[in-house]
Protein backbone atom coordinates (compact mmCIF):
# COMPACT_ATOMS: atom_id res chain seq x y z
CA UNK A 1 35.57 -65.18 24.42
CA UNK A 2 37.46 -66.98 21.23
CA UNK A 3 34.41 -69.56 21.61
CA UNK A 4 32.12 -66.32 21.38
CA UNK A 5 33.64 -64.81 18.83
CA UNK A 6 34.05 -67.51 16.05
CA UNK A 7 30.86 -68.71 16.68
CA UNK A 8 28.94 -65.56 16.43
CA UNK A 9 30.66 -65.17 13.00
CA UNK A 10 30.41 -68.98 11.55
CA UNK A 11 26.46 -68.90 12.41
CA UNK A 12 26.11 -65.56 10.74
CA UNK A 13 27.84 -66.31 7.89
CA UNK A 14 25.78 -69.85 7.91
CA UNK A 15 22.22 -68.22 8.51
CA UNK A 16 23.02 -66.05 5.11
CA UNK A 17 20.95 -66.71 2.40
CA UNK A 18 19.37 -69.68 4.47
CA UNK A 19 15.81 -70.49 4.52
CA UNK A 20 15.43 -69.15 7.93
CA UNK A 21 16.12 -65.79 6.60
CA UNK A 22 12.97 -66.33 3.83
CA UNK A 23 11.19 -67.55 6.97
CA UNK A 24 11.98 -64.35 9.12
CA UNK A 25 11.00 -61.73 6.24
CA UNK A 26 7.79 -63.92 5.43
CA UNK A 27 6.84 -63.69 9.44
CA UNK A 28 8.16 -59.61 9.50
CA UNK A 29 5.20 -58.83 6.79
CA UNK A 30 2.42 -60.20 9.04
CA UNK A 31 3.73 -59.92 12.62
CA UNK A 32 5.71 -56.73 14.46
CA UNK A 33 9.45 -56.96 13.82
CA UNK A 34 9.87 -57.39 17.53
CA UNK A 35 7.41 -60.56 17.89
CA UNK A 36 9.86 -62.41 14.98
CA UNK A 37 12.34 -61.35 16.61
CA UNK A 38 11.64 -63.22 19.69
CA UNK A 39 10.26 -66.07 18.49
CA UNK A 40 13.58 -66.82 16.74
CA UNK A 41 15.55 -65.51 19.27
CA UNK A 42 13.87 -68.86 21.90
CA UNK A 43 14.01 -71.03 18.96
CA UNK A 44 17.66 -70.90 18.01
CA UNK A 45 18.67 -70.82 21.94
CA UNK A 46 17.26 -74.02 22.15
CA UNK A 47 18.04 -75.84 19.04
CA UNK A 48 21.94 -74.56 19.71
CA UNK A 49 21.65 -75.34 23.17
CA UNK A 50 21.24 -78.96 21.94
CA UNK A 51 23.58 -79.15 19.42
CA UNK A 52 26.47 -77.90 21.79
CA UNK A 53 25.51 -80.35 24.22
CA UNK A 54 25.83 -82.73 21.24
CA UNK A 55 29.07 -81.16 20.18
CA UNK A 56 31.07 -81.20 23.57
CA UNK A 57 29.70 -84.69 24.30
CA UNK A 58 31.40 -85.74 21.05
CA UNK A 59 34.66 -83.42 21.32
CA UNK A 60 35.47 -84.96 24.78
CA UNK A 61 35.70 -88.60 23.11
CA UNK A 62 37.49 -87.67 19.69
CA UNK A 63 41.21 -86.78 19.29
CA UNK A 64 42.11 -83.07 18.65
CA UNK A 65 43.50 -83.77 14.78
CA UNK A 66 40.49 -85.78 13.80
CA UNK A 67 37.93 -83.13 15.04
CA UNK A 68 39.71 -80.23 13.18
CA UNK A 69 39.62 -82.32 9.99
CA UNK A 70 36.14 -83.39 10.35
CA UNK A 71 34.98 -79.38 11.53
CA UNK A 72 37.07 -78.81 8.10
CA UNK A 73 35.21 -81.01 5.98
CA UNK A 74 31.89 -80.19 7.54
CA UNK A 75 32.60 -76.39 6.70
CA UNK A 76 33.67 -77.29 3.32
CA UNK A 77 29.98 -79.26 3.03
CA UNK A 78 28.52 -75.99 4.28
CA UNK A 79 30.36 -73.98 1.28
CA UNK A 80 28.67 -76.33 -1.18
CA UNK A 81 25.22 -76.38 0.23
CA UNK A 82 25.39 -73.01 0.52
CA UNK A 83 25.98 -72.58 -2.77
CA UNK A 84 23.01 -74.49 -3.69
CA UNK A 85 20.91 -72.21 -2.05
CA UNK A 86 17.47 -72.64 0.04
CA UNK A 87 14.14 -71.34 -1.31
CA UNK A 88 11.06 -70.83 0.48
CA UNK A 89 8.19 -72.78 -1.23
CA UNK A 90 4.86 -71.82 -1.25
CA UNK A 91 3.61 -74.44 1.32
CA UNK A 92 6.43 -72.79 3.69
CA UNK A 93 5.50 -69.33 2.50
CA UNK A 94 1.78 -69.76 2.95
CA UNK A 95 1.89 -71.41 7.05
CA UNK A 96 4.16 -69.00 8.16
CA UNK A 97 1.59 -66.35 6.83
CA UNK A 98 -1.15 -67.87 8.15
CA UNK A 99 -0.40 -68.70 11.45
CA UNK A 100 -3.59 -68.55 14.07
CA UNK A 101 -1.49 -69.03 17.10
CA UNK A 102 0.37 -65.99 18.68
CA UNK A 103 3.21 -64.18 16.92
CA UNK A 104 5.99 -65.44 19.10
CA UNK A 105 4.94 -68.93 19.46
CA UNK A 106 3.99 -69.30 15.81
CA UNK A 107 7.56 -68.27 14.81
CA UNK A 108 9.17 -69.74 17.62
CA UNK A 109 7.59 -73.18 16.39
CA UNK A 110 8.58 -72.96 12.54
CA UNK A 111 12.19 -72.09 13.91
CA UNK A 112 12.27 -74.29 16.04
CA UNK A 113 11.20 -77.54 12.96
CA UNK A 114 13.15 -75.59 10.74
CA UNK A 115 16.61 -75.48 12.31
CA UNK A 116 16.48 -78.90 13.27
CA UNK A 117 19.24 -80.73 11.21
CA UNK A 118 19.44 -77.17 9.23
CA UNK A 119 23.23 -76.26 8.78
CA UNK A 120 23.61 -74.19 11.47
CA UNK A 121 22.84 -76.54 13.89
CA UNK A 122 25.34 -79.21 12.28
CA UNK A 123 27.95 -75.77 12.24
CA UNK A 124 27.06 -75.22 16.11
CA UNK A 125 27.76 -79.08 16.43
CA UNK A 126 30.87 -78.59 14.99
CA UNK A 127 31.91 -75.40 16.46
CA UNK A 128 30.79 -77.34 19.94
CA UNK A 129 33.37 -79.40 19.31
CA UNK A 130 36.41 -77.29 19.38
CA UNK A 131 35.36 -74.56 21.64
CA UNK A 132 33.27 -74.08 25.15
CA UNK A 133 29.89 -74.93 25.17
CA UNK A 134 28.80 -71.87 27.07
CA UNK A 135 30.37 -68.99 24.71
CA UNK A 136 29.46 -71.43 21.21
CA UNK A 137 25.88 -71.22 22.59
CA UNK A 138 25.77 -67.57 23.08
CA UNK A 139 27.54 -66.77 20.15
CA UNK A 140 25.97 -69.12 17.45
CA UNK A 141 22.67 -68.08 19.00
CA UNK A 142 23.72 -64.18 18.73
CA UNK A 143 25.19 -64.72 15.38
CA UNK A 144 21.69 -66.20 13.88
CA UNK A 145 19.39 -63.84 15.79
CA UNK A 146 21.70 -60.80 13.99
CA UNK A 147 21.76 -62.93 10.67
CA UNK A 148 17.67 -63.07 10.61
CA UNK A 149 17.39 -59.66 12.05
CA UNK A 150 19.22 -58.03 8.93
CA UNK A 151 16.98 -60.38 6.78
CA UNK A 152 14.31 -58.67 8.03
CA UNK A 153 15.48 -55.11 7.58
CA UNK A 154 16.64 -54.91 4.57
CA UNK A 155 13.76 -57.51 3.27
CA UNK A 156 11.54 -54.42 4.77
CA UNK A 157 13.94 -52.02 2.45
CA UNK A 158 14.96 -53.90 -0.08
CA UNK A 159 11.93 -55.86 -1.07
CA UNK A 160 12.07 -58.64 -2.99
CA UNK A 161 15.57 -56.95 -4.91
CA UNK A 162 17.91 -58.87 -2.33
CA UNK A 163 21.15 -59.57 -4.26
CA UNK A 164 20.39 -63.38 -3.46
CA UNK A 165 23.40 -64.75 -5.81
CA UNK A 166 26.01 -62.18 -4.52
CA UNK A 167 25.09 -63.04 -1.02
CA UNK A 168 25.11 -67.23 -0.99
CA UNK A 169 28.98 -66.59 -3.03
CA UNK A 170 30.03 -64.74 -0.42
CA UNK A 171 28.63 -67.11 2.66
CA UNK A 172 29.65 -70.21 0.69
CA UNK A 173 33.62 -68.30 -0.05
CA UNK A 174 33.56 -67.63 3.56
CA UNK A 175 32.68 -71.19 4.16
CA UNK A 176 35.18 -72.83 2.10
CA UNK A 177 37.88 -70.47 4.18
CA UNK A 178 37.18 -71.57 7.34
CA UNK A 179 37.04 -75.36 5.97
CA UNK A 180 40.41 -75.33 4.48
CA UNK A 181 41.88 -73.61 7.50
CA UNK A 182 40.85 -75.83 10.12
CA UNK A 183 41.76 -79.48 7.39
CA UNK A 184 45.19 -77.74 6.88
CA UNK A 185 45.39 -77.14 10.86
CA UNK A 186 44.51 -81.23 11.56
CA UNK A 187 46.39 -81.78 9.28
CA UNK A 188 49.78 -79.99 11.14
């Protein structure tokens, strides 16, 4: 449950102000909320079922200290590229609008590219690491679907008046707390 838990928040907290989210409300204006919603929902179950595979293979061959300060660090990298933000550019903008194939397998497929190597699937990695595989999965999955699904309804309220800035401070804050907890926990 722990496993659950922490990962559901980490990937949420990851997934804000990420290019996925641009990627979700992009898909939301063309296909049913639903359709998106699926799409990413296959996508990121793979792409974190792969990274936790990843994660446990390497947490079974490292010693406890050294994977808290390395999670630590890595967090701490996620606060800074967080900070420096993702944009959608108009390349991006203009495939994922003009998709032929089906709804779900169009998103499903840009997910799919775009999480590969994305921070969220180096945080699942890391997560992997110090927790089961089974409830990291579940929860990093959960906590991305959530992330994107909120990108899509308030991009659907909100427009194009997200408080961007205020949002990557707070992911990048959140972050940087989790980093310094787990270095200061190797480091004990």
């Amino acid at each position: 449950m722990t496993a659950f838990l922490v990962s559901t928040a980490v990937i949420f907290v990851a997934e804000l102000g990420d290019k996925s989210q641009l990627m979700a409300m992009t898909f939301a204006t063309r296909f049913r909320m639903r359709q998106v919603l699926l799409g990413i929902t296959l996508a990121t179950a793979l792409v974190h079922l792969v990274s936790v595979g990843i994660g446990a293979a390497i947490g079974d061959h490292l010693p406890t200290r050294a994977i808290a300060i390395t999670a630590g660090l890595a967090f701490l990298f996620f606060a800074a590229w967080t900070l420096r933000g993702d944009t959608l550019n108009d390349d991006e903008a203009t495939a994922a609008g003009r998709s032929t194939r089906t709804a779900v397998v169009a998103v499903f497929i840009a997910f799919f590219l775009a999480e590969l190597g994305d921070k969220t699937m180096l945080a699942t990695i890391t997560l992997a690491t110090q927790h089961g595989w089974f409830g990291t999965w579940l929860g990093s999955t959960l906590g991305m679907v959530v992330a994107d699904a909120l990108a899509i309804g308030v991009g659907v309220l909100l427009g194009k008046h997200l408080p961007e800035r205020l949002i990557r401070y707070g992911a990048a804050a959140a972050f940087a707390v989790f980093g310094i907890a787990l270095v200061l926990e190797g480091l004990r």
